[in-house]
Every structure is written in structure tokens, then in C-alpha cells.
PDB file of N, CA and C in Angstrom:
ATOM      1  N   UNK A   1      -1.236   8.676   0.967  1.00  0.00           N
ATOM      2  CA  UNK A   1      -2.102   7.532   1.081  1.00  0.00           C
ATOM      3  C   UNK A   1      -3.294   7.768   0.162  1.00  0.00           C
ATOM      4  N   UNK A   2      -3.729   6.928  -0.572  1.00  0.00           N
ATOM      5  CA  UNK A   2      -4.522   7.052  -1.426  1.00  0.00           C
ATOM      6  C   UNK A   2      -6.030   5.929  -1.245  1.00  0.00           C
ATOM      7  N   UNK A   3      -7.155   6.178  -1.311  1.00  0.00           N
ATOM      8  CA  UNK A   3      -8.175   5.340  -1.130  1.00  0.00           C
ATOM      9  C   UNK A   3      -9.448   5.708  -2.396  1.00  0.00           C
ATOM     10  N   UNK A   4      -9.748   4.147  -2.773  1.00  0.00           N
ATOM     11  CA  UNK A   4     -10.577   4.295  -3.895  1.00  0.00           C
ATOM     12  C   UNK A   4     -12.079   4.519  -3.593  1.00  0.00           C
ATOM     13  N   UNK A   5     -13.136   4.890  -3.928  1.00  0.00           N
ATOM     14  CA  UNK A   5     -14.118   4.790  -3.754  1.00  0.00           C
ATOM     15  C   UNK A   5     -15.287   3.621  -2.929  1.00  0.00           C
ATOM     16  N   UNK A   6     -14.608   2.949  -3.262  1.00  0.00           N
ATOM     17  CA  UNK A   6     -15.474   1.605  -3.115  1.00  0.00           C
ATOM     18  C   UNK A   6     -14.487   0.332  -2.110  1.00  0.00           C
ATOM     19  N   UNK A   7     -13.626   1.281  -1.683  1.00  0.00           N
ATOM     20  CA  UNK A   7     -12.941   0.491  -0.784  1.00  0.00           C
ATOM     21  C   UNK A   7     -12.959   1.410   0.737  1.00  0.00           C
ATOM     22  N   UNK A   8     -12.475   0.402   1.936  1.00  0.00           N
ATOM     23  CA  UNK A   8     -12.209   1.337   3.014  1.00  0.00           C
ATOM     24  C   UNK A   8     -11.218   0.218   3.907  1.00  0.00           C
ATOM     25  N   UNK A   9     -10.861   0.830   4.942  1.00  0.00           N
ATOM     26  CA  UNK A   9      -9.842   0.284   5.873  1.00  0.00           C
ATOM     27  C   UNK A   9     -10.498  -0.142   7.087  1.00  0.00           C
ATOM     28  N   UNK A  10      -9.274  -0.744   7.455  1.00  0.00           N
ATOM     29  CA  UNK A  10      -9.782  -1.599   8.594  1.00  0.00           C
ATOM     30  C   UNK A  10      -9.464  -0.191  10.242  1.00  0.00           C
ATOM     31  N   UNK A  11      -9.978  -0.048  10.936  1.00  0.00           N
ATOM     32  CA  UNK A  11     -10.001   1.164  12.248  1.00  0.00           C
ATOM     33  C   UNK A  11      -8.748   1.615  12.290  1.00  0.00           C
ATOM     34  N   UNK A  12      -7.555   0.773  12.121  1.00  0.00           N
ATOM     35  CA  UNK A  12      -6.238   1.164  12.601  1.00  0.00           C
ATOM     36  C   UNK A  12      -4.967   0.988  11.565  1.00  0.00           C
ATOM     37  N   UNK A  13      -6.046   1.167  10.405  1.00  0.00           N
ATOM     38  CA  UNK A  13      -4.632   0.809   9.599  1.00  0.00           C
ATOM     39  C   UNK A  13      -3.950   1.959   9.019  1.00  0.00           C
ATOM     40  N   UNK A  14      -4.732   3.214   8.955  1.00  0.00           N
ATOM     41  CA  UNK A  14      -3.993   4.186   8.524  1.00  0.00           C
ATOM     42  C   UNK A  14      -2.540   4.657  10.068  1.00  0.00           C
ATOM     43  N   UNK A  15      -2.973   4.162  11.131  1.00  0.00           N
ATOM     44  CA  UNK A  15      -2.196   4.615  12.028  1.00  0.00           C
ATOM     45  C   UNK A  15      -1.091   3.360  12.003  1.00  0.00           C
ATOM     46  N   UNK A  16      -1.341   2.238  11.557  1.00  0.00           N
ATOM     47  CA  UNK A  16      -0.643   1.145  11.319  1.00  0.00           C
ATOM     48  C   UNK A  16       0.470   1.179  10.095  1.00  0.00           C
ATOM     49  N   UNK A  17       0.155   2.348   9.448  1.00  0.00           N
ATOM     50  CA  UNK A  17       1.052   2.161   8.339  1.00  0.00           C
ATOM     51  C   UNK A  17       1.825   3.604   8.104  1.00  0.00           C
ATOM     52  N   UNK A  18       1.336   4.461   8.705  1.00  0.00           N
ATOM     53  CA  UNK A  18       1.543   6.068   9.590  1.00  0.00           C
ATOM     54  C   UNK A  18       2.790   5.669  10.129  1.00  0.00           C
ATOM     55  N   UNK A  19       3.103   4.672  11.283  1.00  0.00           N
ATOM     56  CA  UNK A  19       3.635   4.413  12.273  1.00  0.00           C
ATOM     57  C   UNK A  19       4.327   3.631  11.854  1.00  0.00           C
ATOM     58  N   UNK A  20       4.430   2.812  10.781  1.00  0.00           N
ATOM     59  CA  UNK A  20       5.533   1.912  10.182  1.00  0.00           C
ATOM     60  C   UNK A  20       6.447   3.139   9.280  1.00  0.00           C
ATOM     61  N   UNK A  21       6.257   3.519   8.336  1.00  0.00           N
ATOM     62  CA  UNK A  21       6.753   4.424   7.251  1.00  0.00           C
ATOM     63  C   UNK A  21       7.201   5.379   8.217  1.00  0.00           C
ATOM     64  N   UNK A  22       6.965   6.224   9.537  1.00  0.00           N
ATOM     65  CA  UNK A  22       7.792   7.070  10.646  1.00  0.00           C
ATOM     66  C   UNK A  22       8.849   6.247  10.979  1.00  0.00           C
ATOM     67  N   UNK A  23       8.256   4.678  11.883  1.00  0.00           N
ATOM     68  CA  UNK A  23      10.030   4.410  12.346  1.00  0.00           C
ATOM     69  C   UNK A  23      10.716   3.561  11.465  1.00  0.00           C
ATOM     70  N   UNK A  24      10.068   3.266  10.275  1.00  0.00           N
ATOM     71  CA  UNK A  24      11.443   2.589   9.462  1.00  0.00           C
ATOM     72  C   UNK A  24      12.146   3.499   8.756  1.00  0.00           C
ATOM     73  N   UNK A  25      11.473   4.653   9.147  1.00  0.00           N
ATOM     74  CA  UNK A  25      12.346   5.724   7.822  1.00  0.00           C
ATOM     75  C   UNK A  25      12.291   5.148   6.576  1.00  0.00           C
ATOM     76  N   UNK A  26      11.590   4.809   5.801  1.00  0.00           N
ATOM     77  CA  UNK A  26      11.114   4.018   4.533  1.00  0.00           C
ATOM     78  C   UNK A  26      10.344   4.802   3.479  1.00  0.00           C
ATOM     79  N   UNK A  27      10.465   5.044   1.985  1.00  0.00           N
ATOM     80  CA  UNK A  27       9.867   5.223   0.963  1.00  0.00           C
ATOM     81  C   UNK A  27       8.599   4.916   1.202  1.00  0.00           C
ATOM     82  N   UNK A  28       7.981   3.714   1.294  1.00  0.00           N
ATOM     83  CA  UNK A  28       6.503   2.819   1.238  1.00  0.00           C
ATOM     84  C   UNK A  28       6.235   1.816   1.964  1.00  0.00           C
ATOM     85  N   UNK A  29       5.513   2.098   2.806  1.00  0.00           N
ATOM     86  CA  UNK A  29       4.800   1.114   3.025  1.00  0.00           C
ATOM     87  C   UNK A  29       3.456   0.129   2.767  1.00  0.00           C
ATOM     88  N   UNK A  30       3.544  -1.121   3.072  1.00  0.00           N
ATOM     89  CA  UNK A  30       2.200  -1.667   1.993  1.00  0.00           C
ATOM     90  C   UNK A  30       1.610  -2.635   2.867  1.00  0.00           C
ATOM     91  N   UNK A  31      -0.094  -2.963   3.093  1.00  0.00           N
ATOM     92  CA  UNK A  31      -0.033  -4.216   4.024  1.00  0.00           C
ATOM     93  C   UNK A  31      -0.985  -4.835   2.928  1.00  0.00           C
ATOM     94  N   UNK A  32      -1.659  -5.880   3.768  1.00  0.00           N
ATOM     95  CA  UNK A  32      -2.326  -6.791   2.886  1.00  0.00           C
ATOM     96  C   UNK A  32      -3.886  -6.028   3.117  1.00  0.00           C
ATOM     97  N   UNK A  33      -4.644  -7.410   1.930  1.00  0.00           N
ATOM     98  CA  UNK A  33      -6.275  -6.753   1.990  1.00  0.00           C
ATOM     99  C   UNK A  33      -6.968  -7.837   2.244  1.00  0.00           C
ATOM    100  N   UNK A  34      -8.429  -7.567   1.936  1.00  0.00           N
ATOM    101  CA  UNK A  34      -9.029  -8.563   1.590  1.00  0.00           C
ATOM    102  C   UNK A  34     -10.077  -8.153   0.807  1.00  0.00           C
ATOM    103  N   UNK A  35     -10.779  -9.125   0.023  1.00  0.00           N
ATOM    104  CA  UNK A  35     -11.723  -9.060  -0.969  1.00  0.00           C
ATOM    105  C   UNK A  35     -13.173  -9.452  -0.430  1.00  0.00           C
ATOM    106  N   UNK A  36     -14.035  -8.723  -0.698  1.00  0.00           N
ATOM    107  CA  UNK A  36     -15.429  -9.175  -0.468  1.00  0.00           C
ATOM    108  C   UNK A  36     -15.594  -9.381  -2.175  1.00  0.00           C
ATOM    109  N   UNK A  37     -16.203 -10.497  -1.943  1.00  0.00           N
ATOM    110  CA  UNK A  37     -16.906 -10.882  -3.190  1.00  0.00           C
ATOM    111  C   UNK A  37     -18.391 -10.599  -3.225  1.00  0.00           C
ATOM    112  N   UNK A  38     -19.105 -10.772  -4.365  1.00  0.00           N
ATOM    113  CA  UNK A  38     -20.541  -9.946  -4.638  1.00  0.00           C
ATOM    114  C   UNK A  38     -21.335 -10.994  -4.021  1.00  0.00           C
ATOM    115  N   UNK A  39     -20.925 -11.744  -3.260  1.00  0.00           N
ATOM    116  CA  UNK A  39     -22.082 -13.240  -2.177  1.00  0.00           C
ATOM    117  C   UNK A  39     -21.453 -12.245  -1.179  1.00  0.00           C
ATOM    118  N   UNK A  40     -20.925 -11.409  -0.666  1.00  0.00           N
ATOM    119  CA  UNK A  40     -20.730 -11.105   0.420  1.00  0.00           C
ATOM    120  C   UNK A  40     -19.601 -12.019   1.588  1.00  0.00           C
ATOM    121  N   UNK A  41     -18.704 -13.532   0.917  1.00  0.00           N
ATOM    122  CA  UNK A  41     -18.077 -13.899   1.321  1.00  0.00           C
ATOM    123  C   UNK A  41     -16.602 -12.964   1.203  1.00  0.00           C
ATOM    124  N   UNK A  42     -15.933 -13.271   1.895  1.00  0.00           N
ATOM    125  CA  UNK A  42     -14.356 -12.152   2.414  1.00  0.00           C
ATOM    126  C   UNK A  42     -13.121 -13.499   2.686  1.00  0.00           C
ATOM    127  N   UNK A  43     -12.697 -12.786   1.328  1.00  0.00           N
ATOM    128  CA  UNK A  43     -11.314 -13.873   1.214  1.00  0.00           C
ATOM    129  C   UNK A  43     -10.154 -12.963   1.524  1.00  0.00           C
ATOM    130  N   UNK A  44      -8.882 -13.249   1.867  1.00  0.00           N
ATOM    131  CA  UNK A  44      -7.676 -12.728   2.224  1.00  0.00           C
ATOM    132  C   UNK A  44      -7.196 -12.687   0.815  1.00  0.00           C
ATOM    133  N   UNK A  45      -6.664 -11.510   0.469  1.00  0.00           N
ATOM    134  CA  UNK A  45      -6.071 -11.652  -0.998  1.00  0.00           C
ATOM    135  C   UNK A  45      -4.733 -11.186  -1.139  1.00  0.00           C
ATOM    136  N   UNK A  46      -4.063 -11.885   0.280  1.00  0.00           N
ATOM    137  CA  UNK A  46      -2.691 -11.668   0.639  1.00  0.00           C
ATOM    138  C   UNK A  46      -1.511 -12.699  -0.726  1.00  0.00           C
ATOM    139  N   UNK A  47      -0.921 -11.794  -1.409  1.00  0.00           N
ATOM    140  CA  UNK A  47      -0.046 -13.006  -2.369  1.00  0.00           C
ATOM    141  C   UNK A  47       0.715 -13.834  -1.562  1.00  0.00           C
ATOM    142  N   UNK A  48       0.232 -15.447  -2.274  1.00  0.00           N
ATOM    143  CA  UNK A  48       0.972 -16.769  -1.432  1.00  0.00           C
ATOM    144  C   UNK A  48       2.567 -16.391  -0.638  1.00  0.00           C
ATOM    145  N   UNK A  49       3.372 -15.813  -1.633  1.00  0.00           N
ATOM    146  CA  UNK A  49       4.847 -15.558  -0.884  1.00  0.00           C
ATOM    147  C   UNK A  49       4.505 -14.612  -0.114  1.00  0.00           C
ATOM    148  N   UNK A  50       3.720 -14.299   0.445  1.00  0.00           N
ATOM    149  CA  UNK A  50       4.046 -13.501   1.588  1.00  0.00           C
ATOM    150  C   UNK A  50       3.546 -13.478   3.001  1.00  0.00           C
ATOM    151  N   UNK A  51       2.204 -14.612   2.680  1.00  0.00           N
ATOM    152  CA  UNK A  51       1.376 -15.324   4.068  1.00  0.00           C
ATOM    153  C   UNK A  51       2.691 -15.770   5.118  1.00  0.00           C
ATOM    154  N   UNK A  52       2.100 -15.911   5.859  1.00  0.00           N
ATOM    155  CA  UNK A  52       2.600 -16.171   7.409  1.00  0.00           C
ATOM    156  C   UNK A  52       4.082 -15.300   7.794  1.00  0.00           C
ATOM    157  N   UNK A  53       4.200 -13.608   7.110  1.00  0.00           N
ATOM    158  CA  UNK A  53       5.259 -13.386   7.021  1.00  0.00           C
ATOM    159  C   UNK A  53       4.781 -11.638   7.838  1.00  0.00           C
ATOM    160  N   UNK A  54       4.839 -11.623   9.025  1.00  0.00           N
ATOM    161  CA  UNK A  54       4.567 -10.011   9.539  1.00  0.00           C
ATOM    162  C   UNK A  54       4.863  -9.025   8.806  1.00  0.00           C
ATOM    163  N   UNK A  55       6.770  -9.286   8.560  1.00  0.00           N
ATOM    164  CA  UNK A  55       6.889  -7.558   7.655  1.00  0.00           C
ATOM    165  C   UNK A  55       8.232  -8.446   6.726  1.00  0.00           C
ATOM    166  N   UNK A  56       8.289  -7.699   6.165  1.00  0.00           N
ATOM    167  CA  UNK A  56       9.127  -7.749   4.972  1.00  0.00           C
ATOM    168  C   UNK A  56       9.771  -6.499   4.814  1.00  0.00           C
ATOM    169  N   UNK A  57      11.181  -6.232   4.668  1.00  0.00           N
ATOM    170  CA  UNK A  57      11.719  -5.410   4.666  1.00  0.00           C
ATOM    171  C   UNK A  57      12.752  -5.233   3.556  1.00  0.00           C
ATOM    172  N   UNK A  58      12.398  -4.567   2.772  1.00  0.00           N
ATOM    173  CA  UNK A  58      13.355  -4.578   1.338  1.00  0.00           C
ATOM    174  C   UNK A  58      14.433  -3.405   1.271  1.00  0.00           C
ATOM    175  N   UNK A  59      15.702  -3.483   0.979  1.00  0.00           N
ATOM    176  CA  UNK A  59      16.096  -2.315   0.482  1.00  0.00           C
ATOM    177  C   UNK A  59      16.640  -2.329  -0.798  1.00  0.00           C
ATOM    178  N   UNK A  60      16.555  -3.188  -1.600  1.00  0.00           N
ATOM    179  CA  UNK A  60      16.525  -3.099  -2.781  1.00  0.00           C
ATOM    180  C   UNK A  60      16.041  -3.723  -3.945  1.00  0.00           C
ATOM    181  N   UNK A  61      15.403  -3.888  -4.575  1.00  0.00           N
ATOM    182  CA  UNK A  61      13.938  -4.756  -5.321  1.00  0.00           C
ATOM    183  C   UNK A  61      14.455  -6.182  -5.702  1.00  0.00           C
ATOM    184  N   UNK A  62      16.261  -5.997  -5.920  1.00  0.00           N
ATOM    185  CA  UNK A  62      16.720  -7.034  -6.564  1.00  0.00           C
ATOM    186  C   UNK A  62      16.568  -8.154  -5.288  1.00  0.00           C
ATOM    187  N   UNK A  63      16.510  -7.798  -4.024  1.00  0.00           N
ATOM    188  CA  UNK A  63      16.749  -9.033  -3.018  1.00  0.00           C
ATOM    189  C   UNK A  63      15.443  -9.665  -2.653  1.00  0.00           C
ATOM    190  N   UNK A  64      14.294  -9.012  -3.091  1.00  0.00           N
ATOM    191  CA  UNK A  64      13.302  -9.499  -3.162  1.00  0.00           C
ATOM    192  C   UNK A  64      12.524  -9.222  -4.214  1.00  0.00           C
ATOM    193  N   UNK A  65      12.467 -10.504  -5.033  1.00  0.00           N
ATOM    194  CA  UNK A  65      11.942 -10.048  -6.747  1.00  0.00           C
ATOM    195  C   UNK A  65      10.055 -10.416  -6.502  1.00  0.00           C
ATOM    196  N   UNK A  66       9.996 -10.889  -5.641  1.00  0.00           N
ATOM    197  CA  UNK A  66       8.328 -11.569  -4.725  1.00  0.00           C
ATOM    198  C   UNK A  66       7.547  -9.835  -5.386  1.00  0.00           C
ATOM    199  N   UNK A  67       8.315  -8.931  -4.602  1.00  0.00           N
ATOM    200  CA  UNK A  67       7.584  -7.956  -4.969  1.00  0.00           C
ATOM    201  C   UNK A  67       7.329  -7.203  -5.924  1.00  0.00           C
ATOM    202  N   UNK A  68       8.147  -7.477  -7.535  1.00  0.00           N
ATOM    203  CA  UNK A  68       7.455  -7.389  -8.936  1.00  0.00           C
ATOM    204  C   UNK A  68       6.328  -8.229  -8.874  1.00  0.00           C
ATOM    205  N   UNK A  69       5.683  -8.999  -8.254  1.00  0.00           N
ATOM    206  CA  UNK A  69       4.288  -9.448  -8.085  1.00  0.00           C
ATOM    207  C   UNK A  69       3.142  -9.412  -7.632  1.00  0.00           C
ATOM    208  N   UNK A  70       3.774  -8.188  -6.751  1.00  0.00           N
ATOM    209  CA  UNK A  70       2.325  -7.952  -5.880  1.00  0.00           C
ATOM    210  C   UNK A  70       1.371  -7.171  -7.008  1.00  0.00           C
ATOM    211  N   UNK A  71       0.528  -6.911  -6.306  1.00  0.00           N
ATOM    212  CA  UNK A  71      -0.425  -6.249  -7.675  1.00  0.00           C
ATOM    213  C   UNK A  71      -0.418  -4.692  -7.995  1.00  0.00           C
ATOM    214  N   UNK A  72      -0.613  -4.525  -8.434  1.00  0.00           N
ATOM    215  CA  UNK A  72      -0.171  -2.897  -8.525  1.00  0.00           C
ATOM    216  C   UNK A  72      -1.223  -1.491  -7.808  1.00  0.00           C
ATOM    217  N   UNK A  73      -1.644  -1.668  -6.831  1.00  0.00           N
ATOM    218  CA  UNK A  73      -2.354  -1.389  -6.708  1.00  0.00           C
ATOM    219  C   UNK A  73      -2.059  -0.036  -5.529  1.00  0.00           C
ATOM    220  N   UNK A  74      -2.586   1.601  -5.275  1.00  0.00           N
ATOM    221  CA  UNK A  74      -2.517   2.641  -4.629  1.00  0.00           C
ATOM    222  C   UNK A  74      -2.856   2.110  -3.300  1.00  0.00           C
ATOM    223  N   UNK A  75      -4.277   2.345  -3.457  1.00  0.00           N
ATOM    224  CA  UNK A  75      -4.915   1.712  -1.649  1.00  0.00           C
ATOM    225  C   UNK A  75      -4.631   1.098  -0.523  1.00  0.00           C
ATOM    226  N   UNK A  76      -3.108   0.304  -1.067  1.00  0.00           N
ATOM    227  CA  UNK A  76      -2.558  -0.777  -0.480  1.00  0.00           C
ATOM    228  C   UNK A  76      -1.676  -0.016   0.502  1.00  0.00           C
ATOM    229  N   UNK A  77      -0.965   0.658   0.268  1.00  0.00           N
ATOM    230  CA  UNK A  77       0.390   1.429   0.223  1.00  0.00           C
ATOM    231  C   UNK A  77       0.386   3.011   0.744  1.00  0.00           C
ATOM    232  N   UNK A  78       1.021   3.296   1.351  1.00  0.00           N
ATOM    233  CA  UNK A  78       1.375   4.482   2.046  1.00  0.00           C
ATOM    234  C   UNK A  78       3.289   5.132   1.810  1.00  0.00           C
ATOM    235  N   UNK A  79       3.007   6.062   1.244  1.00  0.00           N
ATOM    236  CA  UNK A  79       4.148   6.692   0.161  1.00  0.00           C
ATOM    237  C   UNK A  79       4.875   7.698   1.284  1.00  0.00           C
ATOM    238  N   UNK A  80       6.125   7.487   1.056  1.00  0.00           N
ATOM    239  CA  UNK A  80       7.082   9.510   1.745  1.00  0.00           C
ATOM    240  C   UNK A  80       6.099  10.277   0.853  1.00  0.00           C
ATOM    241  N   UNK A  81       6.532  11.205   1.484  1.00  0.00           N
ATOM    242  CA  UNK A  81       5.626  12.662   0.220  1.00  0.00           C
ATOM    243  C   UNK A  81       7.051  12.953  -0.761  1.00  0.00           C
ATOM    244  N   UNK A  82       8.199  13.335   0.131  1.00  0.00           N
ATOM    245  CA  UNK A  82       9.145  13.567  -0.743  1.00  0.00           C
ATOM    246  C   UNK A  82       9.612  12.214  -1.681  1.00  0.00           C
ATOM    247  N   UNK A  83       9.402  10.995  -1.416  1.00  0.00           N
ATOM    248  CA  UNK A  83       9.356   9.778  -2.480  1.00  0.00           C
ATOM    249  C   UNK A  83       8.779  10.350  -3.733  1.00  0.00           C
ATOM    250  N   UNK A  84       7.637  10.631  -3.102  1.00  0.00           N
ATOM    251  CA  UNK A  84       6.409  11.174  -4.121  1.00  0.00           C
ATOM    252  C   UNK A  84       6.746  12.287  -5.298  1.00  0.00           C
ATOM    253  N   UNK A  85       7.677  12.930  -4.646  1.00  0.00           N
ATOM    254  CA  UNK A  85       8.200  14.577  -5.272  1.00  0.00           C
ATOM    255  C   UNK A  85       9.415  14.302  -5.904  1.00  0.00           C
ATOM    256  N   UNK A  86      10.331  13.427  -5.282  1.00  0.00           N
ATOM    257  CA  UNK A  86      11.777  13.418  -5.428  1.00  0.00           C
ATOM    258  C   UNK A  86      11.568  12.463  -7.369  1.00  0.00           C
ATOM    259  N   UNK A  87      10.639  11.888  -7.382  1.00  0.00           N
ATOM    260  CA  UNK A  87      10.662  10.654  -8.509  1.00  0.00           C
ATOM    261  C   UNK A  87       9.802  11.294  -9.224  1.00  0.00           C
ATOM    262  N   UNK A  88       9.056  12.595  -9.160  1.00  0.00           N
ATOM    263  CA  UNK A  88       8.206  13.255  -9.863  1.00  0.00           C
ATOM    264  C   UNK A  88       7.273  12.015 -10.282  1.00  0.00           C
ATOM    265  N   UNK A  89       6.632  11.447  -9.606  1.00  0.00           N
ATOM    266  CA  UNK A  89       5.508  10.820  -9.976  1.00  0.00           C
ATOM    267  C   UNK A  89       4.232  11.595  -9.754  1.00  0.00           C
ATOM    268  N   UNK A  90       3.498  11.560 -10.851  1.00  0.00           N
ATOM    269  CA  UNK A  90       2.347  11.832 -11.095  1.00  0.00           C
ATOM    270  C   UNK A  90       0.941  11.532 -11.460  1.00  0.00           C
ATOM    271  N   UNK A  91       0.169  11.768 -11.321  1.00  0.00           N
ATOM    272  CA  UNK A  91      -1.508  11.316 -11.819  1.00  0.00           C
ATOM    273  C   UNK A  91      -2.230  11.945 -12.752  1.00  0.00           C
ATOM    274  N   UNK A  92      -2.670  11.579 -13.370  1.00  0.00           N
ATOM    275  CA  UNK A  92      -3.779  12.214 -14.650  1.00  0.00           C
ATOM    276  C   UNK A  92      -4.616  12.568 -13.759  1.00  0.00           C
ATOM    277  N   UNK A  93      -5.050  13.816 -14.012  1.00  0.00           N
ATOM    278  CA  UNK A  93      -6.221  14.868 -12.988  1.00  0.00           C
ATOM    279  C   UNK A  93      -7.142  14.187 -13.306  1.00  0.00           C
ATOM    280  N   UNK A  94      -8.071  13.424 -14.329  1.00  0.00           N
ATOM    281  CA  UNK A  94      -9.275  12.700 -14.067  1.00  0.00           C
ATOM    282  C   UNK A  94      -9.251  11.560 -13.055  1.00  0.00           C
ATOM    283  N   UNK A  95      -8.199  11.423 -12.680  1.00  0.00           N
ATOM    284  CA  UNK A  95      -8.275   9.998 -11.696  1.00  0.00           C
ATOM    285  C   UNK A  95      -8.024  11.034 -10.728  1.00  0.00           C
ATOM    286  N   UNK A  96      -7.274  11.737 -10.368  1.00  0.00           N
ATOM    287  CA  UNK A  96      -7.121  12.400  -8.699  1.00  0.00           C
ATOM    288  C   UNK A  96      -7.946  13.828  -8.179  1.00  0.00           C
ATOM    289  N   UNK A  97      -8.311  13.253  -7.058  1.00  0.00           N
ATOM    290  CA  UNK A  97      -9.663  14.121  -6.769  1.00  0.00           C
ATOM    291  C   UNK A  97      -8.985  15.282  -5.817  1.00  0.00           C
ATOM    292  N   UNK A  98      -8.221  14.725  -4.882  1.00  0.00           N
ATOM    293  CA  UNK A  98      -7.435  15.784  -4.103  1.00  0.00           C
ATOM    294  C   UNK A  98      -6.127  14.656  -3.539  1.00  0.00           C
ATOM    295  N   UNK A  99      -4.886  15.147  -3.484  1.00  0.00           N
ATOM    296  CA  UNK A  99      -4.143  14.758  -2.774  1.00  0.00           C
ATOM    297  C   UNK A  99      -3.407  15.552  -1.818  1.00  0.00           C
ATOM    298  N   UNK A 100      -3.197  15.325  -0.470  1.00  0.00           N
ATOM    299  CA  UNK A 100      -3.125  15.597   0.808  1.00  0.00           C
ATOM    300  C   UNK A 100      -1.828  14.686   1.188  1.00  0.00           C
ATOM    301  N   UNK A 101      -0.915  16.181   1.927  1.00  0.00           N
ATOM    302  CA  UNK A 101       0.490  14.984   2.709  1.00  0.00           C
ATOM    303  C   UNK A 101       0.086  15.226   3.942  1.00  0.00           C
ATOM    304  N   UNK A 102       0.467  14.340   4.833  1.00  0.00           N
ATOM    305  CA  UNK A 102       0.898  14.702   6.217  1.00  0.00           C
ATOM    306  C   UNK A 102       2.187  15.321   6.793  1.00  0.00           C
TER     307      UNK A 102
END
């Protein structure tokens, strides 16, 4: 799980997404956000295809192409560790400060 500086979560979402990625047995999990804007108003910046939709469950990218659209973004999303290892994905050490599995 990865979190940017200038962002934070809502009380229960790391256990919310902890607890999804345990019982689906799943690669990733991802939920939605929201945006504070610099007036201090807070918009949902959930992508249109996916409002009024609890979970979404993919097992292969082709049956849901919605999700080449989401935005690309770490913070969102909660990774396997071995996902993480098995695909040798990696980070440029100026962007990663420490990474930690459970």
C-alpha cells in the first residue's frame, strides 16, 4: 500500500482494503477517492463507469476494458506483495521512501 504525502485515508480504509485483497484472494485491490479542491470544496472523483457500483470484480482486463481508464494512480490501490515480486515491478529510489509488506 502506498500513500503520497499530501494525501490521507479515510479511518477504515486501510482495513477495508486489507480485508478485501485477504478474502478475494486477489492481486489488487482499488477503491474510490475524493478531491479537495484549493476552496476547500470535496468532490467524489469516482470515474462515471463505476458510480453506483460496490465492487467490481475482474479476472481478466479484457472483460472489463472501464479499467484501462481509471487513472493511474498508487494511493488508490492495495497490491499482493508477491504480485509485487512475481512481475518484478519496481520504483526509482527518488520516489520511494520505504516500502513495507504485511
Amino acid at each position: 500500500m502506498f500513500l503520497d504525502s499530501d494525501d490521507d485515508y479515510k479511518p477504515n480504509s486501510c482495513e477495508v482494503l486489507y480485508d478485501t485483497i485477504t478474502k478475494e484472494n486477489v492481486d489488487m485491490v482499488f477503491g474510490t477517492y475524493n478531491k479537495v479542491h484549493n476552496n476547500g470544496k470535496v468532490s467524489s472523483a469516482t470515474p462515471k463507469y463505476f458510480k453506483g457500483k460496490d465492487n467490481i470484480i475482474v479476472e481478466n482486463i479484457d472483460k472489463n476494458m472501464d479499467l484501462i481508464r481509471t487513472p493511474p494512480s498508487l494511493w488508490t490501490k492495495i497490491f499482493r506483495e508477491d504480485f509485487i515480486k512475481t512481475n518484478n515491478i519496481i520504483f526509482p529510489e527518488k520516489f520511494l521512501v520505504k516500502m513495507q509488506f504485511l
